[in-house]
C-alpha atoms as a PDB file:
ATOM      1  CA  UNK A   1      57.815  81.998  42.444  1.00  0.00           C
ATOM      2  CA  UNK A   2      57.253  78.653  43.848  1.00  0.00           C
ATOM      3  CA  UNK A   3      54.379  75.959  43.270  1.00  0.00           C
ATOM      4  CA  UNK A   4      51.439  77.994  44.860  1.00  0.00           C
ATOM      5  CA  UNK A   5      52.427  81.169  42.766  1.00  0.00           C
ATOM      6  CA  UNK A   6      52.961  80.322  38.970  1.00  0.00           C
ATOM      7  CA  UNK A   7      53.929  82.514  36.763  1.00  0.00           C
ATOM      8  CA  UNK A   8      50.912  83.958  35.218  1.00  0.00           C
ATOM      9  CA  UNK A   9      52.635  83.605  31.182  1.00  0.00           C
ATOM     10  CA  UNK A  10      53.075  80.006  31.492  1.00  0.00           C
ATOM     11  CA  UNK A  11      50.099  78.991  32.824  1.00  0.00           C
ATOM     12  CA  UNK A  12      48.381  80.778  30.094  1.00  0.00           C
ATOM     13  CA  UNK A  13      50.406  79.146  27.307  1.00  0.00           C
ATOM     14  CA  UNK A  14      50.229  75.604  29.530  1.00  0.00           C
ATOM     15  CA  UNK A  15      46.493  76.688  29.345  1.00  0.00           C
ATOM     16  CA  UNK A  16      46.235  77.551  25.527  1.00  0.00           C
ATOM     17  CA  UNK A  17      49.033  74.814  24.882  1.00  0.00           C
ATOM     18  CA  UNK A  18      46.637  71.895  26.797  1.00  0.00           C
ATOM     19  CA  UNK A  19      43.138  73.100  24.874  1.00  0.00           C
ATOM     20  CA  UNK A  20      44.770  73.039  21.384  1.00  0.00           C
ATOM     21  CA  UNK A  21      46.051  69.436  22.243  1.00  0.00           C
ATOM     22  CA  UNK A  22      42.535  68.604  23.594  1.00  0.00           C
ATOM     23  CA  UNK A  23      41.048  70.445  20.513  1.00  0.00           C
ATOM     24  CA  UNK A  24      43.366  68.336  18.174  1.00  0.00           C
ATOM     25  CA  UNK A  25      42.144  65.026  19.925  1.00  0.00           C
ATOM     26  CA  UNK A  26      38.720  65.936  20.239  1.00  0.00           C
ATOM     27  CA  UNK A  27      38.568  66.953  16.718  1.00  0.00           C
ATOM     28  CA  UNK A  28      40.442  64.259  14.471  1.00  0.00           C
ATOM     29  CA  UNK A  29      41.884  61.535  16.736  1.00  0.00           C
ATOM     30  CA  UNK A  30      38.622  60.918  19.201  1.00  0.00           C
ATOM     31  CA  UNK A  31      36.217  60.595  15.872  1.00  0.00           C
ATOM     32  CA  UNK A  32      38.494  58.331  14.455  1.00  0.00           C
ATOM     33  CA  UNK A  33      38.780  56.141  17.760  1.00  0.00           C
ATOM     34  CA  UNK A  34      34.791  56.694  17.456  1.00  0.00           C
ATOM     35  CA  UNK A  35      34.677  55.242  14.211  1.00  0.00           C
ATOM     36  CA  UNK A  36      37.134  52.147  15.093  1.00  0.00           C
ATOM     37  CA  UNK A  37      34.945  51.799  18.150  1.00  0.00           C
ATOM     38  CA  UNK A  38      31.778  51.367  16.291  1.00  0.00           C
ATOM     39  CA  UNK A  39      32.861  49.466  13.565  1.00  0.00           C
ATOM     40  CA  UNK A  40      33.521  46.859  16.296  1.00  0.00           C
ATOM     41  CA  UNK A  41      30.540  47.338  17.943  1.00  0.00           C
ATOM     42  CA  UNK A  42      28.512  46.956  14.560  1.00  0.00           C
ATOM     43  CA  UNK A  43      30.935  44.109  13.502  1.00  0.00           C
ATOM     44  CA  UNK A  44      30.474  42.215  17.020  1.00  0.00           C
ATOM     45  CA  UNK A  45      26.955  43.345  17.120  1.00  0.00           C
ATOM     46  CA  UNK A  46      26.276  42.512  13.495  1.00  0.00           C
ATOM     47  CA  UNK A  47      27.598  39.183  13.583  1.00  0.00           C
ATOM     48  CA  UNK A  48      25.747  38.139  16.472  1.00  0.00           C
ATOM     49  CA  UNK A  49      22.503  39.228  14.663  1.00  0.00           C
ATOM     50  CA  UNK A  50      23.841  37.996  11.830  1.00  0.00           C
ATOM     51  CA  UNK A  51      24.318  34.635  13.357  1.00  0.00           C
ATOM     52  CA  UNK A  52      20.744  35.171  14.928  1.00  0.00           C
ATOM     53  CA  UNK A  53      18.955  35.607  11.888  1.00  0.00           C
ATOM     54  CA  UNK A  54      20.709  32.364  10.122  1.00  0.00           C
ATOM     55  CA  UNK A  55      19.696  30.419  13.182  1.00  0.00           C
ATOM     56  CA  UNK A  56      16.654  31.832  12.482  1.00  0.00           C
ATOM     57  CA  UNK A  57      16.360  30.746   9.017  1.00  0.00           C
ATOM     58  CA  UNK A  58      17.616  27.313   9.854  1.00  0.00           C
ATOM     59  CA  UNK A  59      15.050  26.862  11.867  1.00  0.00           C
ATOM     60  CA  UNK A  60      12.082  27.986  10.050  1.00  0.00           C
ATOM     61  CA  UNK A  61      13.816  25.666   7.338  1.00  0.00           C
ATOM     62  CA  UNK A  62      13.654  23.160   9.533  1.00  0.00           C
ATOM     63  CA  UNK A  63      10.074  23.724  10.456  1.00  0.00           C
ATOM     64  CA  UNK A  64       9.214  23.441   7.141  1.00  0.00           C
ATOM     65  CA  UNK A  65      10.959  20.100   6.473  1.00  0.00           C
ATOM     66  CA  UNK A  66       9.477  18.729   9.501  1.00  0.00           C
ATOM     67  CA  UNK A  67       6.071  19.838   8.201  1.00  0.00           C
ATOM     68  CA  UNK A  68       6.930  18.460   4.588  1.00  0.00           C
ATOM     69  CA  UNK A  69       8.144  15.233   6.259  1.00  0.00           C
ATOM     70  CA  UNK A  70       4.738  14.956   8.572  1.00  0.00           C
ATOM     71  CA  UNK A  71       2.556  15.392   5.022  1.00  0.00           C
ATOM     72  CA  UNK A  72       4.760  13.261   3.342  1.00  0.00           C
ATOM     73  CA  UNK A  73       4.500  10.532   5.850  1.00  0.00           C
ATOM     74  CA  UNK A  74       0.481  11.160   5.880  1.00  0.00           C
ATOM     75  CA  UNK A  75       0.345  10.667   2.592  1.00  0.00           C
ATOM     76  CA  UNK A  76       2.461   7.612   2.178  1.00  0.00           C
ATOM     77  CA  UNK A  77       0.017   5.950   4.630  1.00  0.00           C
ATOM     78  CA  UNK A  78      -3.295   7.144   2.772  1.00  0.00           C
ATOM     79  CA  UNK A  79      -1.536   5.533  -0.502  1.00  0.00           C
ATOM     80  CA  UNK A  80      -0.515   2.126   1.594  1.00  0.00           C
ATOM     81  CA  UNK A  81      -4.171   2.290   2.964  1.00  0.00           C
ATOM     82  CA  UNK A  82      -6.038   3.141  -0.763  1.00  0.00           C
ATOM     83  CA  UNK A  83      -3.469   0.189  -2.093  1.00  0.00           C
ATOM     84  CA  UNK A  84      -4.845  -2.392   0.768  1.00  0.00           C
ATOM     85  CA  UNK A  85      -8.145  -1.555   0.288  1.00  0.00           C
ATOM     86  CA  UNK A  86      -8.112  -1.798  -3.508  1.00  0.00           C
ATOM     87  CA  UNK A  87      -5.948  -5.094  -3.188  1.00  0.00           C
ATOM     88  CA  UNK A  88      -8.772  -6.594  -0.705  1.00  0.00           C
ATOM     89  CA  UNK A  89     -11.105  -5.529  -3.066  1.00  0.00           C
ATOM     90  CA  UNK A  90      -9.786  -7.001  -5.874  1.00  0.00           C
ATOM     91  CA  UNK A  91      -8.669  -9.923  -4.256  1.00  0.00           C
ATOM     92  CA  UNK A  92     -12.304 -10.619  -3.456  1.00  0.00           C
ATOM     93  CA  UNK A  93     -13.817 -10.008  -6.788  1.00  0.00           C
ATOM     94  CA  UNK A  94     -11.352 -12.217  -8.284  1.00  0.00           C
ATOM     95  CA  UNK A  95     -12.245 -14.828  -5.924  1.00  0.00           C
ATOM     96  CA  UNK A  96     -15.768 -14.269  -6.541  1.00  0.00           C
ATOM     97  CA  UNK A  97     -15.278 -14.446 -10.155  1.00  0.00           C
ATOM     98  CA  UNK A  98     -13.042 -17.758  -9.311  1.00  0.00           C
ATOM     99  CA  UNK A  99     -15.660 -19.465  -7.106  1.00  0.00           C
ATOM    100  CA  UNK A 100     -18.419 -18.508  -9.694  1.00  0.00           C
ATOM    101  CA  UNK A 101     -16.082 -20.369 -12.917  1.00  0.00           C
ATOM    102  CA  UNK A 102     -15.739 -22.812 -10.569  1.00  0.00           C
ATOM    103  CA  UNK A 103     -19.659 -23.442 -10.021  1.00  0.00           C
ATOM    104  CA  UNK A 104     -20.100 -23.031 -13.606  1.00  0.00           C
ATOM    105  CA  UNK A 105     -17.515 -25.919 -14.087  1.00  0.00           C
ATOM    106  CA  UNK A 106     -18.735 -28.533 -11.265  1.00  0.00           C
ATOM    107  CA  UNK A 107     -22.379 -27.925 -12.553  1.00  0.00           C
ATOM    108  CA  UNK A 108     -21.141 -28.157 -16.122  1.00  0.00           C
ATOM    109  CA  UNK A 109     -19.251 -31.339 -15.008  1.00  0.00           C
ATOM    110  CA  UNK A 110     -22.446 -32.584 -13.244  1.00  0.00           C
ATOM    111  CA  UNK A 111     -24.141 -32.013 -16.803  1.00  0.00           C
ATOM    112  CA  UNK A 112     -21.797 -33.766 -18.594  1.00  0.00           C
ATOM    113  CA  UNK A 113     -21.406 -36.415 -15.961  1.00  0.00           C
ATOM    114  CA  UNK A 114     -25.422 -37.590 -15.946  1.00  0.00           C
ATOM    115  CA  UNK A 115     -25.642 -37.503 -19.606  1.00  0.00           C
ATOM    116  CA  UNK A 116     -22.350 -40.071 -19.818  1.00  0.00           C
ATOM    117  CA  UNK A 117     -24.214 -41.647 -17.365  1.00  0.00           C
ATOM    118  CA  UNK A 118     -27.453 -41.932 -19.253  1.00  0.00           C
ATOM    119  CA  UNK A 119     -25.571 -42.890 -22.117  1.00  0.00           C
ATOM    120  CA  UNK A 120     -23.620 -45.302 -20.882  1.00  0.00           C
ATOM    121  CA  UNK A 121     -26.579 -47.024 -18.836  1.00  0.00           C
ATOM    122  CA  UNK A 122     -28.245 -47.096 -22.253  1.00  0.00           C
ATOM    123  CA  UNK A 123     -25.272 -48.957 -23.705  1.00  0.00           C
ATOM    124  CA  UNK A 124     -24.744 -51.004 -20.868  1.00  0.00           C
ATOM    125  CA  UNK A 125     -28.810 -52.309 -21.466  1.00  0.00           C
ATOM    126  CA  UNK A 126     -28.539 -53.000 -24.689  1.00  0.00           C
ATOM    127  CA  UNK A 127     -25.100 -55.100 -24.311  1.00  0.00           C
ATOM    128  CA  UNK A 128     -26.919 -56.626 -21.275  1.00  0.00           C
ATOM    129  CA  UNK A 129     -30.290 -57.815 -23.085  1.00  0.00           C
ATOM    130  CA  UNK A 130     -28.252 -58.899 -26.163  1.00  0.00           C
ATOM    131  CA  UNK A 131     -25.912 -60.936 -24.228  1.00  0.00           C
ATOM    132  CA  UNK A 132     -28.651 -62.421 -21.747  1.00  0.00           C
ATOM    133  CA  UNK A 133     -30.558 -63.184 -25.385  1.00  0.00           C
ATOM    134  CA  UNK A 134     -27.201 -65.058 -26.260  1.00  0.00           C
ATOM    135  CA  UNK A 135     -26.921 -66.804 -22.860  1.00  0.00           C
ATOM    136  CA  UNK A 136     -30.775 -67.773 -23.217  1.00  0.00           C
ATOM    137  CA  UNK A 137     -30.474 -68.908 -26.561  1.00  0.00           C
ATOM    138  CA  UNK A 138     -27.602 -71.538 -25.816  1.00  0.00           C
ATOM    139  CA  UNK A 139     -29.144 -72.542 -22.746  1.00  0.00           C
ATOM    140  CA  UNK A 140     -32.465 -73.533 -24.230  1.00  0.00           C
ATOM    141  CA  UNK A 141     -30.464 -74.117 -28.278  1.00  0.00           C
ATOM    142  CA  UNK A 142     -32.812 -71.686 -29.918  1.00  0.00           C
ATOM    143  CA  UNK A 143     -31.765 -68.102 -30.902  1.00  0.00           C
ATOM    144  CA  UNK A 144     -34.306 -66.293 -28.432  1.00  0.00           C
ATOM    145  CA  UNK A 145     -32.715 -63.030 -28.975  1.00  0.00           C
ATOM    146  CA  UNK A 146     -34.940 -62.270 -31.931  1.00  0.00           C
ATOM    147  CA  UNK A 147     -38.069 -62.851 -30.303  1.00  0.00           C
ATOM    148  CA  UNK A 148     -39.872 -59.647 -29.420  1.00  0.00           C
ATOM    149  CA  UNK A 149     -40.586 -60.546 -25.694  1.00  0.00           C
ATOM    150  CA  UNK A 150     -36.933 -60.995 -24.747  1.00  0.00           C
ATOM    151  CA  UNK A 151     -36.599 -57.163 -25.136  1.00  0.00           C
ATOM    152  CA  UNK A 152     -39.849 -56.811 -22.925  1.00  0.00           C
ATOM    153  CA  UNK A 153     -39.319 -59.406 -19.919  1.00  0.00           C
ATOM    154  CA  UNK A 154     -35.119 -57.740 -20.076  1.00  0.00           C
ATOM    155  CA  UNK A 155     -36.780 -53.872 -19.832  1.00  0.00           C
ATOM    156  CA  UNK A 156     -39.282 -55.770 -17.148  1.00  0.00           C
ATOM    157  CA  UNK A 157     -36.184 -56.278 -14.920  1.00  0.00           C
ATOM    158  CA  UNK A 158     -34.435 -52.956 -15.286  1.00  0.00           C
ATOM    159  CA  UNK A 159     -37.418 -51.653 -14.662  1.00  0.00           C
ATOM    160  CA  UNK A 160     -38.234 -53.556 -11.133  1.00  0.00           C
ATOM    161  CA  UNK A 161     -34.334 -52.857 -10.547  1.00  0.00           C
ATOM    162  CA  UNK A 162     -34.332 -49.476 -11.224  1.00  0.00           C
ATOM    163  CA  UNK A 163     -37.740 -49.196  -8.844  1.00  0.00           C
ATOM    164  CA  UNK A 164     -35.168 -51.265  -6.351  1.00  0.00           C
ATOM    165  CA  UNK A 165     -32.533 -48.965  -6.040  1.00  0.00           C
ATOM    166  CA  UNK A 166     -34.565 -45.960  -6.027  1.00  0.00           C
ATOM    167  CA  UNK A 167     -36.234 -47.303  -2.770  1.00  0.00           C
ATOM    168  CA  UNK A 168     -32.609 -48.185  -1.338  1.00  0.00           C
ATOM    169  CA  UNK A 169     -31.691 -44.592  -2.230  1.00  0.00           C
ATOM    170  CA  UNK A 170     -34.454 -42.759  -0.552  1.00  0.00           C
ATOM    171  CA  UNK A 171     -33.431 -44.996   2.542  1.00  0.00           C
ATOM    172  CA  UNK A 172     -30.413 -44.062   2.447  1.00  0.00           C
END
């Protein structure tokens, strides 16, 4: 017996002895290794997709935000532009409705003004041709104001005064 000559026995039971082994670990230990190994994988794996799809998520989150953001912002800008234009508008109707009260008031004014005017030039005449009648009357010592052609020679002269200034105003 020596190395190149085994004994034909023990190679069979080394034979039988090193498939039962293999048999055992093929059958129960290499599935369960298997198993182990693919729970990694799928847990490695897994996470990575699982880590993919979040980004994933995050990002079409994102997107959305952005795009809620951009509308937001659009519409912020249609509201500050309706506002302007409505304050504009406003702003000129109420000045239009300001300049118009204040026509209303100058030619109101203007009314009011020429008819104090008229009034008071009235007044003024009469105090004026009673007190030249007084001033007459102690120049000459007669009362003249009751004589009926004072009033006409005192309208005489307001009259030729009157035709005075309008000349001097259409010179003017």
């Amino acid at each position: 017996m020596g190395p190149l000559k085994p004994d034909l026995a023990q190679v069979v039971v080394g034979l039988v002895c090193f498939f039962l082994i293999f048999g055992v670990l093929g059958a129960v230990l290499l599935p369960r290794i298997e198993k182990l190994l693919g729970e990694r994988r799928d847990a490695t794996e897994g996470g990575v997709e699982r880590a993919e799809e979040a980004r994933a998520e995050a990002q079409r989150v994102y997107e959305e935000f952005q795009a809620e953001l951009v509308a937001a912002r659009h519409e912020a800008a249609l509201i500050r532009q309706t506002a302007t234009e409505e304050g504009a508008a406003l702003i000129a109707q109420l000045r239009a409705e300001g300049q118009e009260l204040r026509d209303r008031m100058l030619a109101e004014a203007q009314v009011q003004l020429a008819t104090d005017r008229v009034l008071a030039e009235a007044e003024l005449r009469e105090d004026v041709i009673r007190l030249a009648g007084e001033l007459a009357g102690r120049v000459i010592g007669e009362p003249v104001a009751e004589l009926s052609r004072t009033r006409a020679i005192a309208e005489e002269f307001f009259a030729a005064q009157d035709a005075k200034d309008a000349r001097a105003g259409t010179r003017a």
